[in-house]
C-alpha atoms as a PDB file:
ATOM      1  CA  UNK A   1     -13.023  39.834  -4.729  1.00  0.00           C
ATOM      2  CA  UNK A   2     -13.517  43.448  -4.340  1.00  0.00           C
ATOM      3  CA  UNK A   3      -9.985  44.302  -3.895  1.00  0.00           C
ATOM      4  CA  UNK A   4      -9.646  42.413  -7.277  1.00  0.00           C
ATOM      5  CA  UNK A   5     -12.291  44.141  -8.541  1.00  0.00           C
ATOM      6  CA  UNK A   6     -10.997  47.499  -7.810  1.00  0.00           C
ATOM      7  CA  UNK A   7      -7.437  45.974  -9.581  1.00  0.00           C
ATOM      8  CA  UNK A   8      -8.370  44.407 -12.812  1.00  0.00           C
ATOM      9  CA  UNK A   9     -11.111  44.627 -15.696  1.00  0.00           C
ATOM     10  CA  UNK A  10     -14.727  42.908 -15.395  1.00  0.00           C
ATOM     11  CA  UNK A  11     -13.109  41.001 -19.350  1.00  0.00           C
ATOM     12  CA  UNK A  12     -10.621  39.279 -17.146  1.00  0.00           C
ATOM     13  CA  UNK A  13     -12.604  38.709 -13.683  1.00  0.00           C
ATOM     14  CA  UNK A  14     -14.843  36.961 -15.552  1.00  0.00           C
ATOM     15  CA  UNK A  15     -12.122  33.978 -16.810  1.00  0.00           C
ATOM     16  CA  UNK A  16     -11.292  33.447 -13.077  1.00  0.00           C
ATOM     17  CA  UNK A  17     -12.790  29.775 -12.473  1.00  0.00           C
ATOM     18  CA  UNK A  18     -11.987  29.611  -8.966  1.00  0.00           C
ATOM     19  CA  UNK A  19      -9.827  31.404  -6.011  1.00  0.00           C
ATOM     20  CA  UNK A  20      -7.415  30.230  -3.899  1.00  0.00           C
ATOM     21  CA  UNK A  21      -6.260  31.621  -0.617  1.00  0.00           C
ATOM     22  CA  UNK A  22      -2.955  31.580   0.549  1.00  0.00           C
ATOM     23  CA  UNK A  23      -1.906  31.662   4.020  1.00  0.00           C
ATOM     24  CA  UNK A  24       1.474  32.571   4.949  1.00  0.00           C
ATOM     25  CA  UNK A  25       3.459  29.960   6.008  1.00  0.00           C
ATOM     26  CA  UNK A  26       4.266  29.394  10.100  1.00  0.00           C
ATOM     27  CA  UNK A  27       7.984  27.717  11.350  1.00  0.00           C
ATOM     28  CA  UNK A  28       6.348  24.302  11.764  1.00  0.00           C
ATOM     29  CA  UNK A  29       5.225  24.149   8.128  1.00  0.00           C
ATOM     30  CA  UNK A  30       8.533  25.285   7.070  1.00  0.00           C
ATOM     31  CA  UNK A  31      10.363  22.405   9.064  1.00  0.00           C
ATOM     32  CA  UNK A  32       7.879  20.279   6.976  1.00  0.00           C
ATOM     33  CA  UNK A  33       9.327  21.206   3.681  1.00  0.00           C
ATOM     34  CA  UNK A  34      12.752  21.198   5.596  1.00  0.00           C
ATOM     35  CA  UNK A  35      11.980  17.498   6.116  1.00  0.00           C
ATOM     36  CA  UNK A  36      10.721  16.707   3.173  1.00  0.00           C
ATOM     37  CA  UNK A  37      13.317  18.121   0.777  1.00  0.00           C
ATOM     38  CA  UNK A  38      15.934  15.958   3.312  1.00  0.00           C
ATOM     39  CA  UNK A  39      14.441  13.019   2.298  1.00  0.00           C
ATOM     40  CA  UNK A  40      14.695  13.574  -0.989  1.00  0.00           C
ATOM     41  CA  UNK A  41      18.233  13.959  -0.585  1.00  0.00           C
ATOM     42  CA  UNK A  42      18.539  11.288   1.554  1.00  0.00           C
ATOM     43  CA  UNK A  43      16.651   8.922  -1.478  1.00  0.00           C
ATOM     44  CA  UNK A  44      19.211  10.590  -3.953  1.00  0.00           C
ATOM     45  CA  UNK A  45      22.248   9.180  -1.569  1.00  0.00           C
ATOM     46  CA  UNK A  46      20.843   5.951  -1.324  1.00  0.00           C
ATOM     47  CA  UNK A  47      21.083   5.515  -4.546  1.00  0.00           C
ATOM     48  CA  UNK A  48      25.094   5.836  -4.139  1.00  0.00           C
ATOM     49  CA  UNK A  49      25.114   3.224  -1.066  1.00  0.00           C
ATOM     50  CA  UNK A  50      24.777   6.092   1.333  1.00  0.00           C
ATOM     51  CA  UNK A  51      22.842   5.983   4.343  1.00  0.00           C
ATOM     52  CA  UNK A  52      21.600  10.060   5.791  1.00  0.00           C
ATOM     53  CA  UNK A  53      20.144  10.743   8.832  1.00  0.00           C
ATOM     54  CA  UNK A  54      19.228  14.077  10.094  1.00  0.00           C
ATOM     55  CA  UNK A  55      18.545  15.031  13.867  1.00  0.00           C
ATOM     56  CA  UNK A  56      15.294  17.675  14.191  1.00  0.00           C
ATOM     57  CA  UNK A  57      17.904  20.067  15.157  1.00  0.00           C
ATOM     58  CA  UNK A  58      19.229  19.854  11.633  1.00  0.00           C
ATOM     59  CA  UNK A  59      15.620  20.385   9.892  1.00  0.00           C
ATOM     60  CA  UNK A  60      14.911  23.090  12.164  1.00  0.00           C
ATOM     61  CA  UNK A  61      17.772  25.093  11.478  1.00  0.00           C
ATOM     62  CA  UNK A  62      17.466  24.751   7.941  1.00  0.00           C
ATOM     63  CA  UNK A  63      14.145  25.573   7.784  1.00  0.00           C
ATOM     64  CA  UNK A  64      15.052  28.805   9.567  1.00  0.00           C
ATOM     65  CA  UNK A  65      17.807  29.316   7.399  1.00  0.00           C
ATOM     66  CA  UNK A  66      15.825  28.721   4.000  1.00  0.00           C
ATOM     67  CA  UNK A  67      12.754  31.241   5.174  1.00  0.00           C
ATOM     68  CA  UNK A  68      12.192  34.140   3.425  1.00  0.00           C
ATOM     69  CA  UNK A  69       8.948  36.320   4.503  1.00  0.00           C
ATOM     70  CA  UNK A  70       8.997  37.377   0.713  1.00  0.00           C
ATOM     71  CA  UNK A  71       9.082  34.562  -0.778  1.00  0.00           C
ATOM     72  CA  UNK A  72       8.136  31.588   1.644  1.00  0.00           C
ATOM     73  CA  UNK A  73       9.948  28.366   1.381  1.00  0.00           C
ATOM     74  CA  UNK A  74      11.973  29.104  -1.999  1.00  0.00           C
ATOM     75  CA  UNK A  75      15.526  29.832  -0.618  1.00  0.00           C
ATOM     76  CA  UNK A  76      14.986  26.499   1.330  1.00  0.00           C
ATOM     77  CA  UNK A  77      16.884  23.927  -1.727  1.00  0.00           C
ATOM     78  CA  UNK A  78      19.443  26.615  -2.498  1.00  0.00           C
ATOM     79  CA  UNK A  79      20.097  26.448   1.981  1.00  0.00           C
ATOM     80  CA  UNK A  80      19.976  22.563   1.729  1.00  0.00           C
ATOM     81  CA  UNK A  81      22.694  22.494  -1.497  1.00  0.00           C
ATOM     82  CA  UNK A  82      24.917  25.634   0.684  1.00  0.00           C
ATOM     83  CA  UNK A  83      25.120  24.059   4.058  1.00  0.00           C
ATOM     84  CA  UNK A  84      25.080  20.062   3.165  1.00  0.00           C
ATOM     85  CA  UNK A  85      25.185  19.041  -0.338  1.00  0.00           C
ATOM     86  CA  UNK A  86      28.225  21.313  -1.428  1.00  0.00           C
ATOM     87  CA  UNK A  87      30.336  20.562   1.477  1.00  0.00           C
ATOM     88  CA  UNK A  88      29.045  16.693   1.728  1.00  0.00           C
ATOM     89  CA  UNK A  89      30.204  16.373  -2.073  1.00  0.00           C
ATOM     90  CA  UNK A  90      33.324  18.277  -1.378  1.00  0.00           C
ATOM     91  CA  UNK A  91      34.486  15.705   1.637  1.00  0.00           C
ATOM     92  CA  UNK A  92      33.240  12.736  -0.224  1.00  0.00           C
ATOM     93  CA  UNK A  93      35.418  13.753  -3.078  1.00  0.00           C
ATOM     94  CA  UNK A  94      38.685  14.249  -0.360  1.00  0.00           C
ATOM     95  CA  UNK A  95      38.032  10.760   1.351  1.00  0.00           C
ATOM     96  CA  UNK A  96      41.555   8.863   1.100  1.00  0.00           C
ATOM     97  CA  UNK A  97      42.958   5.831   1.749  1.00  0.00           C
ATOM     98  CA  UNK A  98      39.975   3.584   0.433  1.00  0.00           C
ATOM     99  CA  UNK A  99      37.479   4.479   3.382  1.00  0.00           C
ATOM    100  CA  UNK A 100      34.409   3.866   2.285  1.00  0.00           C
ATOM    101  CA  UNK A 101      31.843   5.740   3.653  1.00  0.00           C
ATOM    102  CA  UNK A 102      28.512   4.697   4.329  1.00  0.00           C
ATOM    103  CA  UNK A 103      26.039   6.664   6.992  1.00  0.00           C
ATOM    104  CA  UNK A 104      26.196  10.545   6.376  1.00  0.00           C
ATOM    105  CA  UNK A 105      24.855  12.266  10.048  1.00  0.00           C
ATOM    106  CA  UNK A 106      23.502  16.118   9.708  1.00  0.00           C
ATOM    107  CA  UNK A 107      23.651  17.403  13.193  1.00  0.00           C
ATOM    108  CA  UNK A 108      23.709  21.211  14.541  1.00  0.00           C
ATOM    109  CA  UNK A 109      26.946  21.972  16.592  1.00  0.00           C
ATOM    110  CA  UNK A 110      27.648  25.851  17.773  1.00  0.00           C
ATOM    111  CA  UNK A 111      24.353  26.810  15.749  1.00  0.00           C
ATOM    112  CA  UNK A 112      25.922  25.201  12.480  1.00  0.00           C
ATOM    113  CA  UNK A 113      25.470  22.403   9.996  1.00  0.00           C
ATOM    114  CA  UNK A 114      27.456  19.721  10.950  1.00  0.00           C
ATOM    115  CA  UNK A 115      27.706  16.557   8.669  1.00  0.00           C
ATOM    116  CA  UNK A 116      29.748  13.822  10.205  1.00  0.00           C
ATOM    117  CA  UNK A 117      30.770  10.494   7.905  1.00  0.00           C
ATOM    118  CA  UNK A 118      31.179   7.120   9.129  1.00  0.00           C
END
């Protein structure tokens, strides 16, 4: 509170109800989030009769991927639509000969995404 109060007027100190400290945000808690926003892909693709898993691998690396220092876990759903949902949509869209695809895998190969259809 002293840095604040060095910062701002006693008028608007005075309207602040309550503080709340934020701690920056270590690798496991990004894999968290990594996790968490998977599954709510993986809910959005059930919904179309699909079936995604996800090795830790695959949460790891995105969580590395979607980590800015700057600005925490924020680049994390625009790394999640780059690396699976564009291309996922992309091969789903190219899938001939009436397969139908049902299980979508998200695996790491040669330090990459890799989403495999079955």
């Amino acid at each position: 509170m002293e840095v604040v109060a060095q910062h701002f007027r006693p008028e608007f100190i005075n309207r602040i109800d309550e503080t709340v400290v934020f701690h920056a945000l270590g690798a496991e808690h990004i894999r968290h989030i990594a996790e968490n926003q998977l599954g709510v892909l993986r809910d959005r693709l059930r919904e179309q009769g699909l079936q995604l898993t996800f090795t830790d691998a695959a949460a790891s690396l995105l969580g590395q991927t979607g980590f800015d220092p700057v600005y925490g876990a924020r680049p994390l759903k625009r790394a999640i639509q780059t690396a699976i949902e564009n291309p996922l949509a992309q091969r789903l869209l190219q899938q001939t000969g009436g397969t139908q695809v049902e299980q979508v895998m998200i695996d790491v190969r040669d330090g990459q995404i890799s989403i495999d259809l079955s």
